[in-house]
Protein backbone atom coordinates (compact mmCIF):
# COMPACT_ATOMS: atom_id res chain seq x y z
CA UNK A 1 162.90 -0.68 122.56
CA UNK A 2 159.64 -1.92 123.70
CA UNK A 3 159.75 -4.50 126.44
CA UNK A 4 157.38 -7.48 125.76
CA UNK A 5 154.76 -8.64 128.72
CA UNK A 6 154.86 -11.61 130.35
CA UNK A 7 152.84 -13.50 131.55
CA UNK A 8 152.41 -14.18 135.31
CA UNK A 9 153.53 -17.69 136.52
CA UNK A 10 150.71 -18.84 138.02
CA UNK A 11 148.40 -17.84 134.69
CA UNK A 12 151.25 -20.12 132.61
CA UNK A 13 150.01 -22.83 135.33
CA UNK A 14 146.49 -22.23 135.08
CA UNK A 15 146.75 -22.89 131.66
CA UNK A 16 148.77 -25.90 131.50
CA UNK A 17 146.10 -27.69 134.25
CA UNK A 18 142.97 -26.76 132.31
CA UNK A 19 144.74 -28.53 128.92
CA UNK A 20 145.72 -31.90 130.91
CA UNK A 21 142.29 -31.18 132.60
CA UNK A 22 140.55 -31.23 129.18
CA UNK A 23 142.69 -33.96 127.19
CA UNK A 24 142.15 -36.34 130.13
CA UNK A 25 138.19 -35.55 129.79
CA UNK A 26 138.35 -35.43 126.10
CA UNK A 27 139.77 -39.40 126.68
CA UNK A 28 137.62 -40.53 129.19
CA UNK A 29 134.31 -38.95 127.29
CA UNK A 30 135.21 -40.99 123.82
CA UNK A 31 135.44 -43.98 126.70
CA UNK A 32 131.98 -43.21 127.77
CA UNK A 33 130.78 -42.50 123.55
CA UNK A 34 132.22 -45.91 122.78
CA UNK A 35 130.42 -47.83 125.88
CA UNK A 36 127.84 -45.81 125.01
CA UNK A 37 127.90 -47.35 121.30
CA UNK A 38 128.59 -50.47 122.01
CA UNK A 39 124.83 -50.31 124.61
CA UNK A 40 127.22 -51.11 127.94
CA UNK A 41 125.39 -47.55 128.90
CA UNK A 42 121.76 -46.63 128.56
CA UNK A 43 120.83 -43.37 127.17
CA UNK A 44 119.15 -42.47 130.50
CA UNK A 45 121.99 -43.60 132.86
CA UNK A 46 121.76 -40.69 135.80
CA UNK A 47 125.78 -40.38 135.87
CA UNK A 48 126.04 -40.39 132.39
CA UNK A 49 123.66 -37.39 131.80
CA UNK A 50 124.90 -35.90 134.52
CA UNK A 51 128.67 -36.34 133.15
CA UNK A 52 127.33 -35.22 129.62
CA UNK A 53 125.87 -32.12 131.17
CA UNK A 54 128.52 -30.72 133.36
CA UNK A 55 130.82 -31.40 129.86
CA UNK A 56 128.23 -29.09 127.87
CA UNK A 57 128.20 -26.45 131.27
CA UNK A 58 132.21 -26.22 130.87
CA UNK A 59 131.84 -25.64 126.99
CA UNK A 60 129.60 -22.93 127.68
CA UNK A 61 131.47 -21.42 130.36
CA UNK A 62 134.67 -21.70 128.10
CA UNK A 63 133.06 -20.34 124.75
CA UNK A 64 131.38 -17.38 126.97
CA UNK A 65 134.62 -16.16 128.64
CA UNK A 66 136.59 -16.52 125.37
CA UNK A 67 133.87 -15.34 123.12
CA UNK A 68 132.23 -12.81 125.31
CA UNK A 69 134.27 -11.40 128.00
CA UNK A 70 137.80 -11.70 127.01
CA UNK A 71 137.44 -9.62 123.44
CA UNK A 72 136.06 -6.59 125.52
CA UNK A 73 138.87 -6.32 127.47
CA UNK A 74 141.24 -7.07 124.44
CA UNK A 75 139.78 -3.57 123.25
CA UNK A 76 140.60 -1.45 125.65
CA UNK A 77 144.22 0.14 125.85
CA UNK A 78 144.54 0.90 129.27
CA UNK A 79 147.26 -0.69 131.67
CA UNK A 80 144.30 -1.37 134.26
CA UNK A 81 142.49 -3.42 132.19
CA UNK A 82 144.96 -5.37 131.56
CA UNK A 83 145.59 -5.95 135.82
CA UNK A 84 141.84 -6.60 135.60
CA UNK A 85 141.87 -8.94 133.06
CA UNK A 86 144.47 -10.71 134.79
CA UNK A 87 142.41 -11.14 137.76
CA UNK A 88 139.30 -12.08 136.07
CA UNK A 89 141.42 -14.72 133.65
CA UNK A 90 142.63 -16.01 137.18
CA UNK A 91 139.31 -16.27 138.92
CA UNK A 92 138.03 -17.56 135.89
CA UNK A 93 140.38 -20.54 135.69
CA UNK A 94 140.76 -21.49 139.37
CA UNK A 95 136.79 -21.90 139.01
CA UNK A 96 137.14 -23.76 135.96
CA UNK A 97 140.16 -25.77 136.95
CA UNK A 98 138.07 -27.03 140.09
CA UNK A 99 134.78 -27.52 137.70
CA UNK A 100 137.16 -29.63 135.57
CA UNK A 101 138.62 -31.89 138.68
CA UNK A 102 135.18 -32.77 139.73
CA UNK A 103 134.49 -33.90 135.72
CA UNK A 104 137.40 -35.65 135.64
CA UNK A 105 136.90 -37.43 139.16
CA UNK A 106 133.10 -38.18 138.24
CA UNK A 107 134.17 -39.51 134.75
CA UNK A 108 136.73 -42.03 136.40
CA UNK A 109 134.46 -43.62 138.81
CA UNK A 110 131.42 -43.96 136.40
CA UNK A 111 134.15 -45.75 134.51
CA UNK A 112 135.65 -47.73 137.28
CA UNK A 113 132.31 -48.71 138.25
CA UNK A 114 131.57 -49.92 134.44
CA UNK A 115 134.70 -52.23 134.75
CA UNK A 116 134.17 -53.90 138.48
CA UNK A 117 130.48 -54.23 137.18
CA UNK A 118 131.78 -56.21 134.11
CA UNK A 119 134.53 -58.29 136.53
CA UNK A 120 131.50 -59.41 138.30
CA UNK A 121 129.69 -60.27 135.33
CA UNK A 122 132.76 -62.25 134.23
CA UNK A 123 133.05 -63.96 137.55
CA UNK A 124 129.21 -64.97 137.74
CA UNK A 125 129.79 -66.20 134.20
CA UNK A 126 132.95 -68.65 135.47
CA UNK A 127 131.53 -69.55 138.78
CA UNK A 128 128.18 -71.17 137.44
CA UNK A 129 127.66 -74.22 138.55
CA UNK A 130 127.71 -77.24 136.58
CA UNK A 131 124.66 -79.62 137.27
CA UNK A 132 124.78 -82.06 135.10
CA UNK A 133 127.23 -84.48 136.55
CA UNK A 134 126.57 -87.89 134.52
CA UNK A 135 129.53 -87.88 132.20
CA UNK A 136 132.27 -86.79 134.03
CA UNK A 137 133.33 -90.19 135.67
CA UNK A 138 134.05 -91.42 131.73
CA UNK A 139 135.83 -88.20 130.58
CA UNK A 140 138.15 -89.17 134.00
CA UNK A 141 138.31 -92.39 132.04
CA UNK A 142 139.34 -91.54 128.93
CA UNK A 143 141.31 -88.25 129.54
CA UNK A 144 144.62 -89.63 129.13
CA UNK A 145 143.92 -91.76 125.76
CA UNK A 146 144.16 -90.63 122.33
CA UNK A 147 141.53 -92.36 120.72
CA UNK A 148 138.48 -91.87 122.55
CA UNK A 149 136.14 -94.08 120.81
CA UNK A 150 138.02 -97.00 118.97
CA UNK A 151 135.06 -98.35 117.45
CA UNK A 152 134.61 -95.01 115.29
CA UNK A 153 138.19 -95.95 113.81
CA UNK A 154 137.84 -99.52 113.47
CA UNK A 155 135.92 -99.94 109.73
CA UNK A 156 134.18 -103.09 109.21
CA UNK A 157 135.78 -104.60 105.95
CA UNK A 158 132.19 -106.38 104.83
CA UNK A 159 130.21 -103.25 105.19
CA UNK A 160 127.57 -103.30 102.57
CA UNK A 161 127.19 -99.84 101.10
CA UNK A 162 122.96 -98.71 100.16
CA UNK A 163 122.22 -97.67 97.06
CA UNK A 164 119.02 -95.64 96.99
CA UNK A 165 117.42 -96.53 93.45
């Protein structure tokens, strides 16, 4: 009977980092499309183009290792191709794992930055100072009654009404 390879540990852990690594980016980039949409963030925001191109860079580097590299060594047969693939898979991902960590970390304060900017906003909007001043001693007046002008319910029983001919 044939025994079955496994796979090293630390590849099985490479691998589950890079996929929280890219669903975590994958969330916080359809954040960014939606601010983007909605015109919080200009098309030529430095971060964001920045952000948008290291997300293209890991593409590449991910369709080029998968696409390019890995189906050569997939070909060959011999047991040291498969040691070197091992250690190229690993260098490969420890590079891409830190690539992705600095994405991730740049795409969380861009963010963070787009929400204090908007508490600020908010706060500016509250804190606005009212100037005009003349009516509040009569709504201090009249803030406990029901009826705040009694002559609008008071109807004048010989009210003539105007006929426009």
């Amino acid at each position: 009977m044939e025994q079955g390879k496994s796979i090293p540990k630390s590849l099985v852990e490479s691998i589950k980092i890079i996929r929280e690594h890219l669903k975590v980016i994958q969330v916080n980039l359809d954040i960014l499309e939606v601010l983007k949409l909605k015109g919080a963030i200009s098309l030529t925001d430095k971060r964001f183009i920045e952000i948008i191109n290291l997300d293209k860079k890991h593409r590449r580097v991910f369709e080029d290792f998968v696409l390019k590299i890995l189906p050569d060594y997939l070909d060959s047969e011999s047991v040291v191709t498969d040691k070197v693939l091992s250690k190229q898979f690993q260098v490969w991902a420890s590079d891409l794992i830190i690539s992705l960590s600095h994405l991730d970390k740049v795409c969380k304060a861009f963010i963070q930055d787009k929400i204090n900017s908007d508490k600020k906003l908010k706060r500016t909007i509250r804190a606005i100072e009212v100037k005009d001043k003349r009516f509040w001693r009569f709504l201090d007046k009249v803030k406990g009654k029901t009826q705040v002008f009694e002559s609008f319910n008071e109807e004048s029983e010989d009210a003539e009404l105007i006929e426009e001919s």
